[in-house]
Protein backbone atom coordinates (compact mmCIF):
# COMPACT_ATOMS: atom_id res chain seq x y z
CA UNK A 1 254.18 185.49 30.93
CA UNK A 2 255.02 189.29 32.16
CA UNK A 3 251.73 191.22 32.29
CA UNK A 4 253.68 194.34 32.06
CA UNK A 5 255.15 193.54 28.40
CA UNK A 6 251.88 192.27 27.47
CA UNK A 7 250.09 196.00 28.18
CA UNK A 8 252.95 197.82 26.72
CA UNK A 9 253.06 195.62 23.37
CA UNK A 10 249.41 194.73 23.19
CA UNK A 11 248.19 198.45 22.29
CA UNK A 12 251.13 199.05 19.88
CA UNK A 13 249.69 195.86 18.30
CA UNK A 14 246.56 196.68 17.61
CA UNK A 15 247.43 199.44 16.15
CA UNK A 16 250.04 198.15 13.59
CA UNK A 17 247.12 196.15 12.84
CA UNK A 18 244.78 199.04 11.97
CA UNK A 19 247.63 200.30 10.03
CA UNK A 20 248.13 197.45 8.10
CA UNK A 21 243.79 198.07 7.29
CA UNK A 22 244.49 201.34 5.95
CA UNK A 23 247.47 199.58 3.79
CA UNK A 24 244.74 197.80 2.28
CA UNK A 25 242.87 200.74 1.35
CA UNK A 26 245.51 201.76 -0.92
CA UNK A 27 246.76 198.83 -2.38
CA UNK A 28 245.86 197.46 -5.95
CA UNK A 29 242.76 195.33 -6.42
CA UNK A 30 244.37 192.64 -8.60
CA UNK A 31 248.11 190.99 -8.16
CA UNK A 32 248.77 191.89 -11.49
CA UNK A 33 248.55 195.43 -10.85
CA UNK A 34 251.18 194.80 -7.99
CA UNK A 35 254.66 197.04 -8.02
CA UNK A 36 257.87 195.91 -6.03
CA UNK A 37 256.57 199.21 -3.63
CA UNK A 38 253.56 197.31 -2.85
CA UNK A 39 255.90 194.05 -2.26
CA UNK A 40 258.20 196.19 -0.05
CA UNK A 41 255.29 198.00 2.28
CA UNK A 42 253.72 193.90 3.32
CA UNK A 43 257.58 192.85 4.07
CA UNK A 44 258.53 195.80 6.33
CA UNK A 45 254.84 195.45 7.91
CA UNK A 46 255.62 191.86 8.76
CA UNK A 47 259.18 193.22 10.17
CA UNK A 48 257.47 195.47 12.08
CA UNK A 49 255.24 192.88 13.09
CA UNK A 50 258.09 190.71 14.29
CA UNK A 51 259.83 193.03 16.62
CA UNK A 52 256.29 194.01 18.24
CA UNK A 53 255.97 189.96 18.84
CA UNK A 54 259.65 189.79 20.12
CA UNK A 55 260.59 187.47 17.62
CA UNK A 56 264.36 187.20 17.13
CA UNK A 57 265.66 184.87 13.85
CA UNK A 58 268.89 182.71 13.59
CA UNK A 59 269.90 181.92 10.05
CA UNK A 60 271.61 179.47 9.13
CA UNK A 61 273.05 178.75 5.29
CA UNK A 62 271.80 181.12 2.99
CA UNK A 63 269.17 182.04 0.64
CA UNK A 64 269.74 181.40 -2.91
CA UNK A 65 268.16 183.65 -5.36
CA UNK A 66 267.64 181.04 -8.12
CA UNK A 67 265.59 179.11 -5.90
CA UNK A 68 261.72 179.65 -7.41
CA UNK A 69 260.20 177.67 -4.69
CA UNK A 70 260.99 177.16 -1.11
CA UNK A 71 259.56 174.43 0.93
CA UNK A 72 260.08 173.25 5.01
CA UNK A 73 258.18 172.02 7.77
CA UNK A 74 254.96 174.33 9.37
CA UNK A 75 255.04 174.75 12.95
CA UNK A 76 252.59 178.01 13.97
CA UNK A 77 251.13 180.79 12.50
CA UNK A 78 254.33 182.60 13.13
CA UNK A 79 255.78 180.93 10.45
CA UNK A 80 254.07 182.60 7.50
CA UNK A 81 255.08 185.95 9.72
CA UNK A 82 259.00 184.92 10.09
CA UNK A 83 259.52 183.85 6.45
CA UNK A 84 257.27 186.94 4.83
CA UNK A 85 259.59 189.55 6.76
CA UNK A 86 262.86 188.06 5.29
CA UNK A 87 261.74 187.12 1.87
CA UNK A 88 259.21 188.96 -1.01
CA UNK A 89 257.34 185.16 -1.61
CA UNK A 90 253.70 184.24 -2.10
CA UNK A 91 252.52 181.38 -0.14
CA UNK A 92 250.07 178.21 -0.54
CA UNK A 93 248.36 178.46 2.36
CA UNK A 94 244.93 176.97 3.92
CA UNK A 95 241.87 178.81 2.81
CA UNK A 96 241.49 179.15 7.02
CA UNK A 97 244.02 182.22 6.89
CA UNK A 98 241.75 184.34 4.94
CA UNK A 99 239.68 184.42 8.09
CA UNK A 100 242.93 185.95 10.31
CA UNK A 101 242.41 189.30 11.18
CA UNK A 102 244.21 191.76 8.59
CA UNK A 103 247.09 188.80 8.14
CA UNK A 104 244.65 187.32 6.20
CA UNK A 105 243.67 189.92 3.95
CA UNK A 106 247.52 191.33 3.72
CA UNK A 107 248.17 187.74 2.68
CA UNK A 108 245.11 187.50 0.21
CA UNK A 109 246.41 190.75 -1.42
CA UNK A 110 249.70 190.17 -1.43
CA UNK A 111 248.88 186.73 -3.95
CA UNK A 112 249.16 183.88 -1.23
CA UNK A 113 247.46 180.86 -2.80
CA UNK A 114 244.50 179.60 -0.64
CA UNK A 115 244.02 175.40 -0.92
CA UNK A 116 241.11 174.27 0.42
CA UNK A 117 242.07 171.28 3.03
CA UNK A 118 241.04 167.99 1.24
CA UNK A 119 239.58 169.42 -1.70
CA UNK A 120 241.15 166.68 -4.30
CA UNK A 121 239.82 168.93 -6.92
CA UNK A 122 241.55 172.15 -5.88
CA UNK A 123 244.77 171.10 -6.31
CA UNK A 124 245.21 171.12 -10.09
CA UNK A 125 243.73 174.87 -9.80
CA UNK A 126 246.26 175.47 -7.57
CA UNK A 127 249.30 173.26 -9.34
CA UNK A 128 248.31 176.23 -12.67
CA UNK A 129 248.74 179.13 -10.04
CA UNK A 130 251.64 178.06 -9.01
CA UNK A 131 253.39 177.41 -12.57
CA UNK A 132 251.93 181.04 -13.01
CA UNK A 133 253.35 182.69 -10.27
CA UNK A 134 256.93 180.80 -11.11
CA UNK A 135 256.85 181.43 -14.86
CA UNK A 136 256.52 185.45 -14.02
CA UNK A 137 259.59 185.02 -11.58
CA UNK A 138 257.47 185.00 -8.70
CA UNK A 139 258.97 182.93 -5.23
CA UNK A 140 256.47 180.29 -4.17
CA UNK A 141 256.56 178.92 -0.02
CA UNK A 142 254.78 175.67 0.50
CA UNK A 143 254.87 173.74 3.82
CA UNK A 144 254.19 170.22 2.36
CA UNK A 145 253.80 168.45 5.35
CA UNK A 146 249.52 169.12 4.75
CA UNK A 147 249.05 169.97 8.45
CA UNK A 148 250.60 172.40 11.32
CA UNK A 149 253.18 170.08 13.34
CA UNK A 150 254.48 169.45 16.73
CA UNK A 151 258.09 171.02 16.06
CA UNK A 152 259.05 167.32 17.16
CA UNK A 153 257.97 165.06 14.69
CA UNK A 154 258.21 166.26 10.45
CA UNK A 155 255.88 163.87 8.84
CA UNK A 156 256.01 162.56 5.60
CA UNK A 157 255.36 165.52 2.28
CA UNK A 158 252.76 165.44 -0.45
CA UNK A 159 253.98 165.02 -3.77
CA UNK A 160 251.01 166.52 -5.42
CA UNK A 161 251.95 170.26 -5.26
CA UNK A 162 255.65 169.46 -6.57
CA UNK A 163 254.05 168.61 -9.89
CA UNK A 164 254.07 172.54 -10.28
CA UNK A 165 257.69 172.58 -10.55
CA UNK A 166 258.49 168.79 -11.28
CA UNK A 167 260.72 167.80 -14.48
CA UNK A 168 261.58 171.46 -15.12
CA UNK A 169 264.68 174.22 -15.17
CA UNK A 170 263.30 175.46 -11.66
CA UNK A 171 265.03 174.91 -8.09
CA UNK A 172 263.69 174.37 -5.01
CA UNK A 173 265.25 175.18 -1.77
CA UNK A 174 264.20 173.08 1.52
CA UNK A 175 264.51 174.58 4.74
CA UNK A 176 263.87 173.91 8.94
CA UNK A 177 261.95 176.16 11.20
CA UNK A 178 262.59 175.57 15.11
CA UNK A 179 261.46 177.25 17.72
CA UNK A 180 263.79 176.41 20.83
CA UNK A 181 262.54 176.12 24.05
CA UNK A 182 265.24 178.76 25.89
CA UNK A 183 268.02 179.39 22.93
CA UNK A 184 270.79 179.14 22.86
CA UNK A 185 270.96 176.16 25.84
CA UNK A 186 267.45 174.66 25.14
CA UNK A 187 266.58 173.31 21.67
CA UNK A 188 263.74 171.75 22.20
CA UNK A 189 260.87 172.79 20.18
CA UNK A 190 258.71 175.15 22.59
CA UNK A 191 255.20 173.12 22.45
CA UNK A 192 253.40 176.49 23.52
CA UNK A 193 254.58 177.70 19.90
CA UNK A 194 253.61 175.18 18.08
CA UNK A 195 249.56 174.73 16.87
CA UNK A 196 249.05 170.73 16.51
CA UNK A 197 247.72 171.21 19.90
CA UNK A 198 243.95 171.67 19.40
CA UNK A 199 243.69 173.92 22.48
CA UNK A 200 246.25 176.68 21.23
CA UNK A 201 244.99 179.54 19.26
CA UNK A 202 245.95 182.63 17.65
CA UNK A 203 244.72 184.47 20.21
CA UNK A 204 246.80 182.11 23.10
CA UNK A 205 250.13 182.24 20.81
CA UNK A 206 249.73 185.81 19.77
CA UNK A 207 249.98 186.63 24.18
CA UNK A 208 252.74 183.92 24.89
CA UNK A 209 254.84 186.07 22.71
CA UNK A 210 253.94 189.33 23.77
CA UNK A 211 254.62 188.52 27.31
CA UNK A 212 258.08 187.41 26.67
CA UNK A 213 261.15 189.77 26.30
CA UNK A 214 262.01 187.46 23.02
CA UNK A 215 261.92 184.29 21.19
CA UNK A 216 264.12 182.91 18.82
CA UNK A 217 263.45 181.17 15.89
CA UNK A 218 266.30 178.72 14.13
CA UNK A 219 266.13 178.82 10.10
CA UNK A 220 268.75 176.63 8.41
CA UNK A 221 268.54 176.53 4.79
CA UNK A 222 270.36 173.78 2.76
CA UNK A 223 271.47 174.04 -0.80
CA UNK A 224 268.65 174.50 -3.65
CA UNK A 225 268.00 171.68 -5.40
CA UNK A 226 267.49 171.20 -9.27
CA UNK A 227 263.75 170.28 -10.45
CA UNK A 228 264.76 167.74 -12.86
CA UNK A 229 263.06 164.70 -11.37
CA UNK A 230 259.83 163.49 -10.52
CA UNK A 231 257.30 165.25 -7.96
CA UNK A 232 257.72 162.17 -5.82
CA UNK A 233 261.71 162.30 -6.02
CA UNK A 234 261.26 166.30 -4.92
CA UNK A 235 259.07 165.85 -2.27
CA UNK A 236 261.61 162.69 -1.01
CA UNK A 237 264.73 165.01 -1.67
CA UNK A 238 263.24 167.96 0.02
CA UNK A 239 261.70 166.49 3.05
CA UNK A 240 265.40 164.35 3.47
CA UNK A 241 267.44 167.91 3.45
CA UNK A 242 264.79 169.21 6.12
CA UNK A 243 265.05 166.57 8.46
CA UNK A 244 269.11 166.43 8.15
CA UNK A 245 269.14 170.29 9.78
CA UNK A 246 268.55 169.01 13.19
CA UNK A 247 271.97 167.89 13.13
CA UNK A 248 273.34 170.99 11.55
CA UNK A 249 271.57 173.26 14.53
CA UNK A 250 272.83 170.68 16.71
CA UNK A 251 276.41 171.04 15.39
CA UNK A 252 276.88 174.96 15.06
CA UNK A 253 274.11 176.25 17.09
CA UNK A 254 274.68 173.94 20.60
CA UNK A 255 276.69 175.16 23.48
């Protein structure tokens, strides 16, 4: 890590985090009450957000605007950060991120959907926000996978949540986050990134980035894909496209 970066960034930081408090201030109590303004001021914050981190982002395919629900693979916490600065979406997200410092609360206010991690119960209260959100054209990002993983290994997705947009008119668009070890000659996912470690922490991520000049994160969308199947078919489908993009990066991306 360069120290030098780290004090130069550090203090801008912390105070595009105090920023983002007085945001807060000013912002509506409920969603409802929410104008595209309001939408616009959390997406350039997380912008902002990203350059101040370093982070650098490599599309590939596009995003298609008929998609109401977007779903891929959950690395870090950088992920939520990446996706919200490209995209006006509301996430289902662990309860944990309420707890993040001003994240939290920009994501609480800006209508993420907390699930609370193996609460059975929960997840028909969530399955009704979702529909909600969707049926007032609303975006919806869910990382089905139930856990943060390696970058290495995608496991299996959950059904249950799909049942939100299962056997309807809606689309849902997979996607692949990567976070290469030294882009573009090294894609291997960068373990230091990545929080299935239970020794990394916000805190540890948070100064890995700030202490590099820049890191690069791979998105490759594929094609949206029609919800006129079952929740388990979707979550098959889905998690099928995700795992296919590491032959895409590999293909267009590789030098």
């Amino acid at each position: 890590m360069n120290l030098i970066l780290i004090i130069f960034r550090l203090p801008l930081v912390i105070i595009h985090l105090i920023s983002g408090i007085l945001i807060l201030i000013f912002f509506p109590k409920k969603l409802i009450e929410f104008r595209e303004i309001h939408h616009r001021i959390v997406k350039y914050w997380m912008k902002i957000l990203l350059w101040l981190f370093g982070l650098k982002i490599k599309k590939i395919g596009n995003i298609e605007t008929e998609s109401s629900m977007f779903v891929s693979n959950h690395v870090s916490f950088i992920d939520i950060i990446v996706i919200n600065s490209i995209m006006d979406i509301k996430f289902i997200a662990k309860s944990e991120i309420q707890k993040w410092p001003v994240i939290g609360r920009l994501a609480e206010k800006s209508g993420t959907i907390f699930i609370k991690r193996g609460d059975v119960g929960d997840n028909s209260i969530v399955i009704d926000k979702i529909k909600s959100y969707i049926n007032n054209k609303k975006r919806v990002a869910l990382f089905p996978e139930g856990r943060i993983g390696d970058g290495v290994t995608i496991r299996k997705f959950h059904s249950k949540l799909f049942n939100s947009v299962s056997n309807s008119e809606s689309y849902v668009q997979p996607f692949y986050i990567l976070y290469p070890k030294k882009y573009p000659k090294d894609f291997t996912s960068d373990l230091s990134l990545c929080w299935s470690d239970k020794k990394q922490s916000l805190s540890k991520i948070s100064l890995r980035c700030l202490g590099r000049y820049s890191t690069t994160v791979v998105l490759c969308f594929k094609d949206a894909i029609k919800c006129d199947k079952s929740a388990y078919e979707l979550a098959k489908l889905t998690y099928d496209e995700v795992i296919s993009c590491d032959e895409i990066i590999n293909t267009k991306l590789k030098i």
